[in-house]
PDB file of N, CA and C in Angstrom:
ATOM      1  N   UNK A   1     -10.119  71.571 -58.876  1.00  0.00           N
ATOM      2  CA  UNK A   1     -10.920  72.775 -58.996  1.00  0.00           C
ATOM      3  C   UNK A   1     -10.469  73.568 -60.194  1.00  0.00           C
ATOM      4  N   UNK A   2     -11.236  74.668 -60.464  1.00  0.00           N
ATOM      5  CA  UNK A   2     -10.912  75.635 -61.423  1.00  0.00           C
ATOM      6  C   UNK A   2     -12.222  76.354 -61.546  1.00  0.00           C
ATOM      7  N   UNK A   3     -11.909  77.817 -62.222  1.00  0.00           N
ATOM      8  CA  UNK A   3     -12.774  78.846 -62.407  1.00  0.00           C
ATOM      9  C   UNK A   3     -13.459  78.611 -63.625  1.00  0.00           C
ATOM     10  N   UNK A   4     -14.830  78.293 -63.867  1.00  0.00           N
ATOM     11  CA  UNK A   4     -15.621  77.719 -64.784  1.00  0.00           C
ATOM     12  C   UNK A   4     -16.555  79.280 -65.017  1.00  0.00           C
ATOM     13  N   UNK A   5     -16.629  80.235 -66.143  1.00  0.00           N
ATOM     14  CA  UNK A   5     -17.633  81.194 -66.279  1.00  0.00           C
ATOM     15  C   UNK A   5     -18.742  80.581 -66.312  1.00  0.00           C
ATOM     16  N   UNK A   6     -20.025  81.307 -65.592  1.00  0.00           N
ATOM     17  CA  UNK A   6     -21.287  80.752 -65.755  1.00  0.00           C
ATOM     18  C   UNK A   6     -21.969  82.695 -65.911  1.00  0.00           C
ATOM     19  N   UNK A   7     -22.963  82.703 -66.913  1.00  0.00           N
ATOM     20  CA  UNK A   7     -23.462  83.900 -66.839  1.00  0.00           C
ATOM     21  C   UNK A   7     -24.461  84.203 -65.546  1.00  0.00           C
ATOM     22  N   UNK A   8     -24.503  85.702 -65.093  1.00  0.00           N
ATOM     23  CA  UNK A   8     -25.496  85.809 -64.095  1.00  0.00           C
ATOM     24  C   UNK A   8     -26.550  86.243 -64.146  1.00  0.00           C
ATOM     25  N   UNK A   9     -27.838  86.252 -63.157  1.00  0.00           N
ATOM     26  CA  UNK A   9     -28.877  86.255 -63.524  1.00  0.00           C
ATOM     27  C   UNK A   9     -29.145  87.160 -62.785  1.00  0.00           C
ATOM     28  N   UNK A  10     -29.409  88.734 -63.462  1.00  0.00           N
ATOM     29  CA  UNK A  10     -29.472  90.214 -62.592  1.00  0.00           C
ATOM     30  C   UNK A  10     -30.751  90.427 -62.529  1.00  0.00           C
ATOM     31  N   UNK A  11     -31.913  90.116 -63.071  1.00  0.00           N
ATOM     32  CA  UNK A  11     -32.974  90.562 -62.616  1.00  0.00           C
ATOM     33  C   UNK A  11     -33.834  91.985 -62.519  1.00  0.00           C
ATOM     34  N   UNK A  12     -34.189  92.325 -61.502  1.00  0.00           N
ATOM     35  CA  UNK A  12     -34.623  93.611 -61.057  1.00  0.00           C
ATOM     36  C   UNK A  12     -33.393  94.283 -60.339  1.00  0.00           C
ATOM     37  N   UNK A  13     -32.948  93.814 -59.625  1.00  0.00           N
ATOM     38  CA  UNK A  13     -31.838  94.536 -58.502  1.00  0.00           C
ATOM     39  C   UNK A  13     -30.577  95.203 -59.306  1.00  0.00           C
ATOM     40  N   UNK A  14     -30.207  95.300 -60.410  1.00  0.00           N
ATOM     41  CA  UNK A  14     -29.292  95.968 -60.800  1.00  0.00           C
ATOM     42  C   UNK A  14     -29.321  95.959 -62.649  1.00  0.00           C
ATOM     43  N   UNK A  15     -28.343  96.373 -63.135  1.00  0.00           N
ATOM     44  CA  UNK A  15     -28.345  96.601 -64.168  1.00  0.00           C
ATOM     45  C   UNK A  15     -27.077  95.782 -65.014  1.00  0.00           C
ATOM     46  N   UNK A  16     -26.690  95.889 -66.384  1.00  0.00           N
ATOM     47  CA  UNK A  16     -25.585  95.313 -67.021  1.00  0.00           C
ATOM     48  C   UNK A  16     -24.571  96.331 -67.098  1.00  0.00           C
ATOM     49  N   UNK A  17     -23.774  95.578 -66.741  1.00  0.00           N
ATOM     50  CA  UNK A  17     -22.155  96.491 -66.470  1.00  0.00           C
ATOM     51  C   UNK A  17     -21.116  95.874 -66.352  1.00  0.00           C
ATOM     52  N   UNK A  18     -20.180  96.409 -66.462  1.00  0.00           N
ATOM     53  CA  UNK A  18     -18.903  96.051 -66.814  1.00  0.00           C
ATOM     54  C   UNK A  18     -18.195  95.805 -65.648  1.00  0.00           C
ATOM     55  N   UNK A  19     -17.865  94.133 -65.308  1.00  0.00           N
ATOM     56  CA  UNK A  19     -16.989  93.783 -63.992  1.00  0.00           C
ATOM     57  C   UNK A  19     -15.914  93.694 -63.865  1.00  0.00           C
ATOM     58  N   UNK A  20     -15.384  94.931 -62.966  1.00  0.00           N
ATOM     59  CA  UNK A  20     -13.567  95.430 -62.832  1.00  0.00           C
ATOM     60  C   UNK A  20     -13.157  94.072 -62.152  1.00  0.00           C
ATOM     61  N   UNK A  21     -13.836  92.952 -60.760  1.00  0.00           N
ATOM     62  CA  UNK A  21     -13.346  92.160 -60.332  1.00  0.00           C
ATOM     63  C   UNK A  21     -14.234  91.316 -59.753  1.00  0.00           C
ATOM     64  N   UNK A  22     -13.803  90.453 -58.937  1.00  0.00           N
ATOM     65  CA  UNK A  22     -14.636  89.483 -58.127  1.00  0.00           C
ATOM     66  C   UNK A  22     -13.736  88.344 -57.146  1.00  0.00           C
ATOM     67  N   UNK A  23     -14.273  88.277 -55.910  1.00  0.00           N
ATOM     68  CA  UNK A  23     -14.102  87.789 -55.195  1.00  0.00           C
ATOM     69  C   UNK A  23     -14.788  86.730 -54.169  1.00  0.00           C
ATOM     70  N   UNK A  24     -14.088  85.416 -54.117  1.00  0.00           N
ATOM     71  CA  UNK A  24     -15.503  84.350 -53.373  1.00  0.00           C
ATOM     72  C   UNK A  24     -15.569  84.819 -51.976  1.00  0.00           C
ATOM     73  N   UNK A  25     -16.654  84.677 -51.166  1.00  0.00           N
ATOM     74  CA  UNK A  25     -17.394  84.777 -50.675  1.00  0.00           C
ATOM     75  C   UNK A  25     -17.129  84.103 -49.355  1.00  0.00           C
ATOM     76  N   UNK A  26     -18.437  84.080 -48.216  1.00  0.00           N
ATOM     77  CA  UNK A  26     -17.995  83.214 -46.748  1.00  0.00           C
ATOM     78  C   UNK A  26     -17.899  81.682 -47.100  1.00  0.00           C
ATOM     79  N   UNK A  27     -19.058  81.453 -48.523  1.00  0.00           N
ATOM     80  CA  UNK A  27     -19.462  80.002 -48.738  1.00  0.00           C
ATOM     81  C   UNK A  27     -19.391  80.398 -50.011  1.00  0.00           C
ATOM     82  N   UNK A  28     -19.258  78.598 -50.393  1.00  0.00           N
ATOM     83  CA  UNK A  28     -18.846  78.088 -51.705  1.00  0.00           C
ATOM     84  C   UNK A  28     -19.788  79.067 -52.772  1.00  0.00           C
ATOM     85  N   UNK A  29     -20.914  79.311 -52.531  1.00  0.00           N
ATOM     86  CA  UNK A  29     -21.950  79.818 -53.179  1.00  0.00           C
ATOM     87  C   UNK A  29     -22.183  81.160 -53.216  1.00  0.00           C
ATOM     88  N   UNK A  30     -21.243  81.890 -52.739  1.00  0.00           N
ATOM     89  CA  UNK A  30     -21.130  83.355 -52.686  1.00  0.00           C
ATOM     90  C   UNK A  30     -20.210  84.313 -52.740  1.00  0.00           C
ATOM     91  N   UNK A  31     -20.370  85.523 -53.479  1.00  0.00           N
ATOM     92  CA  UNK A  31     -19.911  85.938 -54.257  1.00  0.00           C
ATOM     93  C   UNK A  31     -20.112  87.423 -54.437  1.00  0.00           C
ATOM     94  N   UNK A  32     -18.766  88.362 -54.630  1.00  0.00           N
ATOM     95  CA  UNK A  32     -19.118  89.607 -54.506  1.00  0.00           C
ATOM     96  C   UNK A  32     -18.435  90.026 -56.135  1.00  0.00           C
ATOM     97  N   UNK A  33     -18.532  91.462 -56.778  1.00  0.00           N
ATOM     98  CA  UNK A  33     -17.791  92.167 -57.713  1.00  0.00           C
ATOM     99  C   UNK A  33     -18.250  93.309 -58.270  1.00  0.00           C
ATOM    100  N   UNK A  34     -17.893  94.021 -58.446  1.00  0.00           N
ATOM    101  CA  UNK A  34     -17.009  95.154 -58.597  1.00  0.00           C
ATOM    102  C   UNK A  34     -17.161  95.759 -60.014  1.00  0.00           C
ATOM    103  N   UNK A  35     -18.249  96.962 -60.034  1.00  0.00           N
ATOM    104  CA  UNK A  35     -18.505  97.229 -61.411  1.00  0.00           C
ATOM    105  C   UNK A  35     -17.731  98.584 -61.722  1.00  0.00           C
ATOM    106  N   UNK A  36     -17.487  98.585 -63.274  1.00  0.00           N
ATOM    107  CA  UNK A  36     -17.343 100.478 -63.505  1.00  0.00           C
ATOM    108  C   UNK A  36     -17.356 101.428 -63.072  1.00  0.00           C
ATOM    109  N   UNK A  37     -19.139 101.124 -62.630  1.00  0.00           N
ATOM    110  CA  UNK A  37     -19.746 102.845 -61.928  1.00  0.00           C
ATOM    111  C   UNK A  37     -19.723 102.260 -60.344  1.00  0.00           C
ATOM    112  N   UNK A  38     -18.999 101.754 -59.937  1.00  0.00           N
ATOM    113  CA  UNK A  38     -18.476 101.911 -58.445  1.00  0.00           C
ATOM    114  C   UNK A  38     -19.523 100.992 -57.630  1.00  0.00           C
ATOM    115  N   UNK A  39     -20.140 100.036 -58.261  1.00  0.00           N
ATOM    116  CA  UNK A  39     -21.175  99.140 -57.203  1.00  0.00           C
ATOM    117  C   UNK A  39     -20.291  97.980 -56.952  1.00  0.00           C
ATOM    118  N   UNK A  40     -21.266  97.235 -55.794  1.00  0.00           N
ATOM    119  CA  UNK A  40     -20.621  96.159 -55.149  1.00  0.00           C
ATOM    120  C   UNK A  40     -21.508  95.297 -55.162  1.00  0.00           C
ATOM    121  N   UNK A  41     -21.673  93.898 -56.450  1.00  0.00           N
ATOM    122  CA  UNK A  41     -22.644  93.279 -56.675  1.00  0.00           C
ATOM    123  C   UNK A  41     -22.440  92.223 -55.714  1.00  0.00           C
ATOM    124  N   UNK A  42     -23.530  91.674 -54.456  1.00  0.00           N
ATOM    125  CA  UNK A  42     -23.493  90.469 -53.860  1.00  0.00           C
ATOM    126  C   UNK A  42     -23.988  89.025 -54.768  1.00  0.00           C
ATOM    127  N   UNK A  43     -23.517  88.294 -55.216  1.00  0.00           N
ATOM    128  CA  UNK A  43     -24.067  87.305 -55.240  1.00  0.00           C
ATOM    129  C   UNK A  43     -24.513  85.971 -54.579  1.00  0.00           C
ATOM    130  N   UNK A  44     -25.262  85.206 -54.921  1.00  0.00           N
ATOM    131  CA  UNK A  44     -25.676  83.952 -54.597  1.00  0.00           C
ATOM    132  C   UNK A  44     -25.733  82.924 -55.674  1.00  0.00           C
ATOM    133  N   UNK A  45     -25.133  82.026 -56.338  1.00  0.00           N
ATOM    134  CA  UNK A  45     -24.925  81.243 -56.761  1.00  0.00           C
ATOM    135  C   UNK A  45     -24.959  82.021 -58.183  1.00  0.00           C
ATOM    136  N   UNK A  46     -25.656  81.629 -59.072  1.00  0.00           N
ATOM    137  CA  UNK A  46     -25.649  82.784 -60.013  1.00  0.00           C
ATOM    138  C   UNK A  46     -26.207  83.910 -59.907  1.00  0.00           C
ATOM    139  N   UNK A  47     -27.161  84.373 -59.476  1.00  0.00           N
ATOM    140  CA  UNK A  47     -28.138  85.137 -58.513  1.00  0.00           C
ATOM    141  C   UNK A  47     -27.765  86.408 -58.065  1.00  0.00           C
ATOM    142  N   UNK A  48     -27.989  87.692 -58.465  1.00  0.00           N
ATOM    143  CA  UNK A  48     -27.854  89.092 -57.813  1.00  0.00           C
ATOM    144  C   UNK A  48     -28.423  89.308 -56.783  1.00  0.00           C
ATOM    145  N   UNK A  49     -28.241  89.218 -55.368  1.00  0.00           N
ATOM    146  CA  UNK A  49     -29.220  89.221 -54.294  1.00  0.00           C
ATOM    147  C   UNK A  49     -29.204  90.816 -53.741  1.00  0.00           C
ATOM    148  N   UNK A  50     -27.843  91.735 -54.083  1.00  0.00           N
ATOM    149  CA  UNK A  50     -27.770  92.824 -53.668  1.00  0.00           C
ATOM    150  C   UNK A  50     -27.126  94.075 -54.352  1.00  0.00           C
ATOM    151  N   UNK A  51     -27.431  95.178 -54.482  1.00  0.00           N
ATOM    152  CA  UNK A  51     -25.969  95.658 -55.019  1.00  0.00           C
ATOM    153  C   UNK A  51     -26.182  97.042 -54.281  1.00  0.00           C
ATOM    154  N   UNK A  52     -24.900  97.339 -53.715  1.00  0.00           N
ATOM    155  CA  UNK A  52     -24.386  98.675 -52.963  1.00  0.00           C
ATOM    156  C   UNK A  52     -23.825  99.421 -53.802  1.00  0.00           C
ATOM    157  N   UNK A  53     -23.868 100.800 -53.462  1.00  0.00           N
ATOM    158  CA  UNK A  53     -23.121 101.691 -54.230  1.00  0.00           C
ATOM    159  C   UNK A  53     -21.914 102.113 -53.619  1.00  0.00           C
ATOM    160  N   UNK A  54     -20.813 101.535 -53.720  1.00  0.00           N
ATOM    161  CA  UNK A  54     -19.601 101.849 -52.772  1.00  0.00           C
ATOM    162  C   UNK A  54     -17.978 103.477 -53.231  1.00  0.00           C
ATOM    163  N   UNK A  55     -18.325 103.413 -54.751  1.00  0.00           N
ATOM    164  CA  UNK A  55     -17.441 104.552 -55.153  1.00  0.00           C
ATOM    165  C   UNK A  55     -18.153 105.561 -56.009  1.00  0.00           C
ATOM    166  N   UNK A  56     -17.603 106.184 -56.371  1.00  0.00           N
ATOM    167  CA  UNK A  56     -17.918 107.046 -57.568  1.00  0.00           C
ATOM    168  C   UNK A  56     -17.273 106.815 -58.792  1.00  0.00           C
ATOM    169  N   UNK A  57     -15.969 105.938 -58.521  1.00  0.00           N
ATOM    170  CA  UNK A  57     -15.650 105.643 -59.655  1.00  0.00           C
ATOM    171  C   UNK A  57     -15.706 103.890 -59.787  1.00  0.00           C
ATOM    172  N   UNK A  58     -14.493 103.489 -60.423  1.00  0.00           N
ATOM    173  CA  UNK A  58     -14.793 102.352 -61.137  1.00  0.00           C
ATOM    174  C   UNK A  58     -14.068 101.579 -59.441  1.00  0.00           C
ATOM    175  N   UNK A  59     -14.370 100.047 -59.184  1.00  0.00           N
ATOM    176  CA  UNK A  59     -14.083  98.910 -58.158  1.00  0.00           C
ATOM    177  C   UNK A  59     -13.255  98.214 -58.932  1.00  0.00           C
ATOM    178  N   UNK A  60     -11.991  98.486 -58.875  1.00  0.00           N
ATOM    179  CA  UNK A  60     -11.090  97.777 -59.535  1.00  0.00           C
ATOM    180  C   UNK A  60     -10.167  96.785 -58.685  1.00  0.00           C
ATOM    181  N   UNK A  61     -10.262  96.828 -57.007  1.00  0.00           N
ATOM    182  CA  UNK A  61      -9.844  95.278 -56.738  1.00  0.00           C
ATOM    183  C   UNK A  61     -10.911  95.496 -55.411  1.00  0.00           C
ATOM    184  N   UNK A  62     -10.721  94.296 -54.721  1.00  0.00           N
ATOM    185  CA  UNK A  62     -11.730  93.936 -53.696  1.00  0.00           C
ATOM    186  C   UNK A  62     -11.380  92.968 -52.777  1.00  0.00           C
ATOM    187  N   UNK A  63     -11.180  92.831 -51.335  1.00  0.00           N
ATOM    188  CA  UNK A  63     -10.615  91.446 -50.495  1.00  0.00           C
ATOM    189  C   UNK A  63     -11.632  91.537 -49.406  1.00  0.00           C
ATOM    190  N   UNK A  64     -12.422  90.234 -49.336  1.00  0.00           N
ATOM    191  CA  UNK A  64     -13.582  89.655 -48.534  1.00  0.00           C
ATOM    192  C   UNK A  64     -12.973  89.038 -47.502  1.00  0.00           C
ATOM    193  N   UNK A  65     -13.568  89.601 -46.116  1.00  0.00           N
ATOM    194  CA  UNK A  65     -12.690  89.398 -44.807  1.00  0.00           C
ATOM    195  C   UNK A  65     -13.895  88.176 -43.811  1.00  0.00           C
ATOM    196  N   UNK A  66     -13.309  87.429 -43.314  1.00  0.00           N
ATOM    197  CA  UNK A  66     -14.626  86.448 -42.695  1.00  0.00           C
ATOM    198  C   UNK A  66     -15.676  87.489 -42.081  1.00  0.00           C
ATOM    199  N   UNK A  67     -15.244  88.507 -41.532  1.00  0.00           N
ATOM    200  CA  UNK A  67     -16.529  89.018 -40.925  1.00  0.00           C
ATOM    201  C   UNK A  67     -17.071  90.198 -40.997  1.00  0.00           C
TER     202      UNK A  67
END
């Protein structure tokens, strides 16, 4: 294994920003991180499926719990 960058594909659901972190997911294919202005981007494979607004400031670390 190893961490291979692939760019993501944001769409409508969010905007371009600067990612403090990232963390995998329940499945191989999913994927959360952690912008500047305090969102919490969900992903799906490359795919933005969600993004929450979790701080006011910047998401600088993050740990994904099974449930």
């Amino acid at each position: 294994g190893g961490l291979i960058g692939r760019k993501g594909y944001i769409g409508t659901l969010g905007k371009n920003d600067t990612m403090m972190c990232a963390v995998y997911g329940w499945t191989e294919e999913m994927a959360f991180s952690g912008t500047s202005t305090g969102d919490v981007c969900i992903w799906r494979d490359v795919f933005l499926v969600k993004t929450v607004k979790a701080h006011d400031g910047p998401v600088f670390s993050m740990h994904a719990l099974e449930k």
